[in-house]
Protein backbone atom coordinates (compact mmCIF):
# COMPACT_ATOMS: atom_id res chain seq x y z
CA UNK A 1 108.33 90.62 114.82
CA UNK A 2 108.04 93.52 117.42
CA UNK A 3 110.99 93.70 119.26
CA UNK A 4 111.54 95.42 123.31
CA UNK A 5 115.22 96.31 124.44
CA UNK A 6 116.00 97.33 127.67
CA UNK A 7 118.79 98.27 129.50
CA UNK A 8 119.10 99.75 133.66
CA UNK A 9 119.88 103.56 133.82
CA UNK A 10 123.32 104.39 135.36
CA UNK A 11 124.44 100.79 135.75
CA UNK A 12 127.78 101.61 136.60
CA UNK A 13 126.67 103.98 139.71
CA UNK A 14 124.15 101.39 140.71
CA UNK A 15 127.19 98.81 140.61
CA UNK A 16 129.13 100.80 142.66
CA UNK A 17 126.23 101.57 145.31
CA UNK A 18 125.33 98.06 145.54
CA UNK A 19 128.98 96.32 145.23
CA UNK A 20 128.50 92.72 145.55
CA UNK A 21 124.69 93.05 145.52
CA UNK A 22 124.73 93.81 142.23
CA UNK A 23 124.75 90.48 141.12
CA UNK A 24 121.46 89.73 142.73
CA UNK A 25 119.95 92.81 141.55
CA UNK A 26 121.25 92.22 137.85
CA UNK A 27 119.66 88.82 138.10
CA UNK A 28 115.96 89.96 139.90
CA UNK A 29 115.78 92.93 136.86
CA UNK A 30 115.91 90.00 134.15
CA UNK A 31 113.62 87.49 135.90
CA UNK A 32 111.20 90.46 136.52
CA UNK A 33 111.28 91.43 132.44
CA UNK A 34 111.41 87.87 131.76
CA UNK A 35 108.33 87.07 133.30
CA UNK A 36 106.33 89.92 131.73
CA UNK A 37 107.82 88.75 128.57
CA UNK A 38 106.21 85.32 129.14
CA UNK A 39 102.74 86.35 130.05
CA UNK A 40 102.37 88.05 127.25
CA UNK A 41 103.38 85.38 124.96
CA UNK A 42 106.54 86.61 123.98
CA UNK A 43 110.28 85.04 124.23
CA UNK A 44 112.84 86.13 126.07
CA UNK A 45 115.70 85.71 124.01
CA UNK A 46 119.10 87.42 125.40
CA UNK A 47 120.61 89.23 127.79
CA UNK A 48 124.02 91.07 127.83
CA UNK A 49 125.35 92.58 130.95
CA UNK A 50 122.20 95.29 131.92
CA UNK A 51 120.32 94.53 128.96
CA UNK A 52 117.48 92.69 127.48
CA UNK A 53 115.96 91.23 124.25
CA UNK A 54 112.36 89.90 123.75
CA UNK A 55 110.16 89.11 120.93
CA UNK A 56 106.35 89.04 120.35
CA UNK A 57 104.46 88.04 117.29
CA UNK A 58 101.95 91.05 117.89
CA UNK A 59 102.85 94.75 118.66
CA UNK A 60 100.52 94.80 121.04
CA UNK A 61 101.39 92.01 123.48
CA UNK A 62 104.84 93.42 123.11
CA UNK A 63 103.94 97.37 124.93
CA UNK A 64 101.48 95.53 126.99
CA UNK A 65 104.75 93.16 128.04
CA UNK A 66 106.62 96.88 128.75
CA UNK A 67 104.50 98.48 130.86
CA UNK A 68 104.15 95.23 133.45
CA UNK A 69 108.04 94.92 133.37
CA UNK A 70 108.22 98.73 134.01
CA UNK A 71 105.20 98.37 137.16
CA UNK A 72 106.91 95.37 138.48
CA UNK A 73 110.64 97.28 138.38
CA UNK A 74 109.04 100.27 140.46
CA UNK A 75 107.10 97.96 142.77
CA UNK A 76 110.05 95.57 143.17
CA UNK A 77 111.44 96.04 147.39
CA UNK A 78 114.86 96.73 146.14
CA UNK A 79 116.97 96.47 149.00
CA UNK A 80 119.62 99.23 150.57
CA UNK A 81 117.24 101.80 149.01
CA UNK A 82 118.44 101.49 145.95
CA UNK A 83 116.93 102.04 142.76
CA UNK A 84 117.12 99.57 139.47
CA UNK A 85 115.62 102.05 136.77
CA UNK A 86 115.00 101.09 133.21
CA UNK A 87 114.22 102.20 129.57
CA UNK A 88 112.66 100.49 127.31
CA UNK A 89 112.37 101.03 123.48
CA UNK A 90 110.13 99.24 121.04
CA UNK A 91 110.15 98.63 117.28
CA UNK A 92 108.64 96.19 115.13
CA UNK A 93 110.63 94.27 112.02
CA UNK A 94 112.60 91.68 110.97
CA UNK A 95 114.57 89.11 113.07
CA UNK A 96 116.05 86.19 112.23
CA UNK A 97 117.82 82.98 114.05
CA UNK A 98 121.82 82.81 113.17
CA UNK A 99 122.78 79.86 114.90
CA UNK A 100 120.72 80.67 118.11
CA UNK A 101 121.77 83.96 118.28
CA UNK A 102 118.77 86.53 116.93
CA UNK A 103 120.29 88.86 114.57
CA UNK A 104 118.60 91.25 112.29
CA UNK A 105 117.98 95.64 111.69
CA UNK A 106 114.96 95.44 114.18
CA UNK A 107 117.56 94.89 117.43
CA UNK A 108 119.94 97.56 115.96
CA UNK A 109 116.84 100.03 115.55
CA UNK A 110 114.84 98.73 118.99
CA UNK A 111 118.21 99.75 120.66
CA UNK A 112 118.33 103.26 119.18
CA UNK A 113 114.65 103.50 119.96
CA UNK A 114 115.63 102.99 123.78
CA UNK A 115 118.36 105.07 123.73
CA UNK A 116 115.67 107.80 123.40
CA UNK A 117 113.96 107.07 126.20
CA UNK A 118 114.08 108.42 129.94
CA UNK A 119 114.49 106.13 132.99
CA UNK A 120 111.07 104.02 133.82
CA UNK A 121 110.12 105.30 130.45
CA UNK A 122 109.19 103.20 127.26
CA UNK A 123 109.85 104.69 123.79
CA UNK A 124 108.24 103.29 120.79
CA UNK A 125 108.99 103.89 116.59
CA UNK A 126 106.42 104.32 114.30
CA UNK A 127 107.03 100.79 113.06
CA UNK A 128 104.87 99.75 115.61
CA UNK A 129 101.88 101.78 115.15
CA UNK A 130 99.99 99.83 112.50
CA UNK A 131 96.61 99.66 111.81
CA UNK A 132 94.46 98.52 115.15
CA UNK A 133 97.31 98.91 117.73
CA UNK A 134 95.97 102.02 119.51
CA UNK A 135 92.73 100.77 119.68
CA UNK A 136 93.71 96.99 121.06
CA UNK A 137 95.88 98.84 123.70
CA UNK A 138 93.19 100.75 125.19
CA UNK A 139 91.34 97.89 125.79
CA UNK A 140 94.36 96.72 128.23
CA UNK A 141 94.72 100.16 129.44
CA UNK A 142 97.56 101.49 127.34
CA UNK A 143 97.52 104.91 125.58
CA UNK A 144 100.39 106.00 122.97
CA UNK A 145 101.49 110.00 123.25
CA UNK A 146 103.58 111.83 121.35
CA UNK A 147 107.37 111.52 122.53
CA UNK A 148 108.67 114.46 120.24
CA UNK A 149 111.03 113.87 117.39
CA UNK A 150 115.00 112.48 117.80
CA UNK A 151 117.87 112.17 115.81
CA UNK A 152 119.18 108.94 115.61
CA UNK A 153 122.35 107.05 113.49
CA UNK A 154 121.23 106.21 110.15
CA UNK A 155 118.31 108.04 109.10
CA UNK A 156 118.15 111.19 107.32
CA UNK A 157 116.15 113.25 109.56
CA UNK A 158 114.42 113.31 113.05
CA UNK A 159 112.45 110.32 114.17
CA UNK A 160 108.87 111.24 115.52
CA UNK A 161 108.76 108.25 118.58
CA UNK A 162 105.80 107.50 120.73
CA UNK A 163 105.74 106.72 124.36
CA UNK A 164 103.61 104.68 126.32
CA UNK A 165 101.55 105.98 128.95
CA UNK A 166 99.91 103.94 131.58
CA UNK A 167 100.03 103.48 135.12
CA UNK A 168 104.08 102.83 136.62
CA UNK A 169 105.49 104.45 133.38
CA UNK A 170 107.30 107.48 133.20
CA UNK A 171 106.09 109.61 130.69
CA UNK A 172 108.38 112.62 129.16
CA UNK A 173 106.52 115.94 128.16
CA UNK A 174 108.44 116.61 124.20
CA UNK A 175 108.54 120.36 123.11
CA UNK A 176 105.88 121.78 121.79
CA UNK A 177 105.54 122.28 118.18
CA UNK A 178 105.17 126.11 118.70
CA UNK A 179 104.39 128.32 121.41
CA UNK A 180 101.08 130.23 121.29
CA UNK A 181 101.56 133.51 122.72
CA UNK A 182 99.96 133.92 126.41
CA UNK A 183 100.33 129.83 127.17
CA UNK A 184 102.66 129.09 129.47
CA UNK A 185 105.35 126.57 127.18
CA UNK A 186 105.90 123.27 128.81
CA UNK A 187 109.57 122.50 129.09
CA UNK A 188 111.21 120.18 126.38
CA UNK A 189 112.13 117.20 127.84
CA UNK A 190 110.31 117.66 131.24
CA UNK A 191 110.03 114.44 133.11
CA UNK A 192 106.19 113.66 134.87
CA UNK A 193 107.20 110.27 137.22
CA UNK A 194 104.21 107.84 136.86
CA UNK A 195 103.83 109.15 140.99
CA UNK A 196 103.11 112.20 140.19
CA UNK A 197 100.88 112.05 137.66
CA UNK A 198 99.21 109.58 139.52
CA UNK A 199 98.23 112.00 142.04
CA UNK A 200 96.76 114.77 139.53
């Protein structure tokens, strides 16, 4: 199963901004992410305060599912001029039913995954990228780029993660491997807002 967890950026400043709105914004995020989750055939399984679980059979219908969450967030009339901004991490493995409750290492890892990523931005672990992904994604418009490499709890080393880049998705420019002397370096961790790339 390929898993996407999500959670909104600075939730407790957002709470505090919107004070009893919150509520109504907390309950438009999930019906947004649930409905992206159900055109792409997935299942919306659980939510827990800011965040969100789906599931998808195929890896593909699962980023596809990300990006039109992550366009209808940013296109979403949030009142008060407010903001509700969210990462989203992918990763594809096991999960299992205990009871009604999904359990299994994929959530734990697909959480880990999105801890890596930048607000509006959607991180994804090399779990995903099996044979015929990149290719079926292009089709719909979706491109996989580098993300850089990140430590995360419980494995040995750095992580190389991809991130998904497609219209309404932030995308985050990692360091690069080396700098070549007389090219300018790009900044590690630089943030390019869909907007702006957008415009060229």
């Amino acid at each position: 199963m390929t898993v996407v967890v999500s959670d909104i950026v600075s939730s407790t400043h957002l709470l505090e901004a919107a004070g009893p709105g919150y509520l109504w914004l907390l309950v438009r995020h999930r019906a947004l992410v649930a409905a992206a989750v159900e055109r792409q055939g997935g299942e919306f399984l659980s939510h827990a305060g800011d965040s969100t679980l789906a599931v998808f059979d195929r890896p593909e219908n699962a980023l596809v599912a990300a990006v039109e969450a992550q366009q209808a967030l940013g296109a979403e009339p949030w009142p008060d001029g407010l903001a509700v901004r969210v990462r989203m991490g992918v990763h594809t493995g096991d999960v299992y039913d205990a009871g009604g409750e999904p359990v299994g290492l994929a959530i734990n890892h697909g959480a880990r995954v999105m801890a890596a990523a930048a607000p509006g931005q959607v991180t994804v672990s090399p779990a995903v990228v099996v044979d015929g992904v990149a290719a079926r994604l292009a089709r719909a418009g979706v491109v996989l780029a580098d993300a850089g490499r990140h430590t995360m709890r419980d494995h040995t080393g750095p992580v190389r993660l991809r991130q998904v880049v497609a219209d309404g998705v932030t995308v985050v420019v990692p360091p690069p491997p080396a700098q070549v002397p007389g090219v300018e370096p790009v900044v590690a961790g630089a943030v390019v807002p869909a907007s702006r790339r957008a415009r060229g």
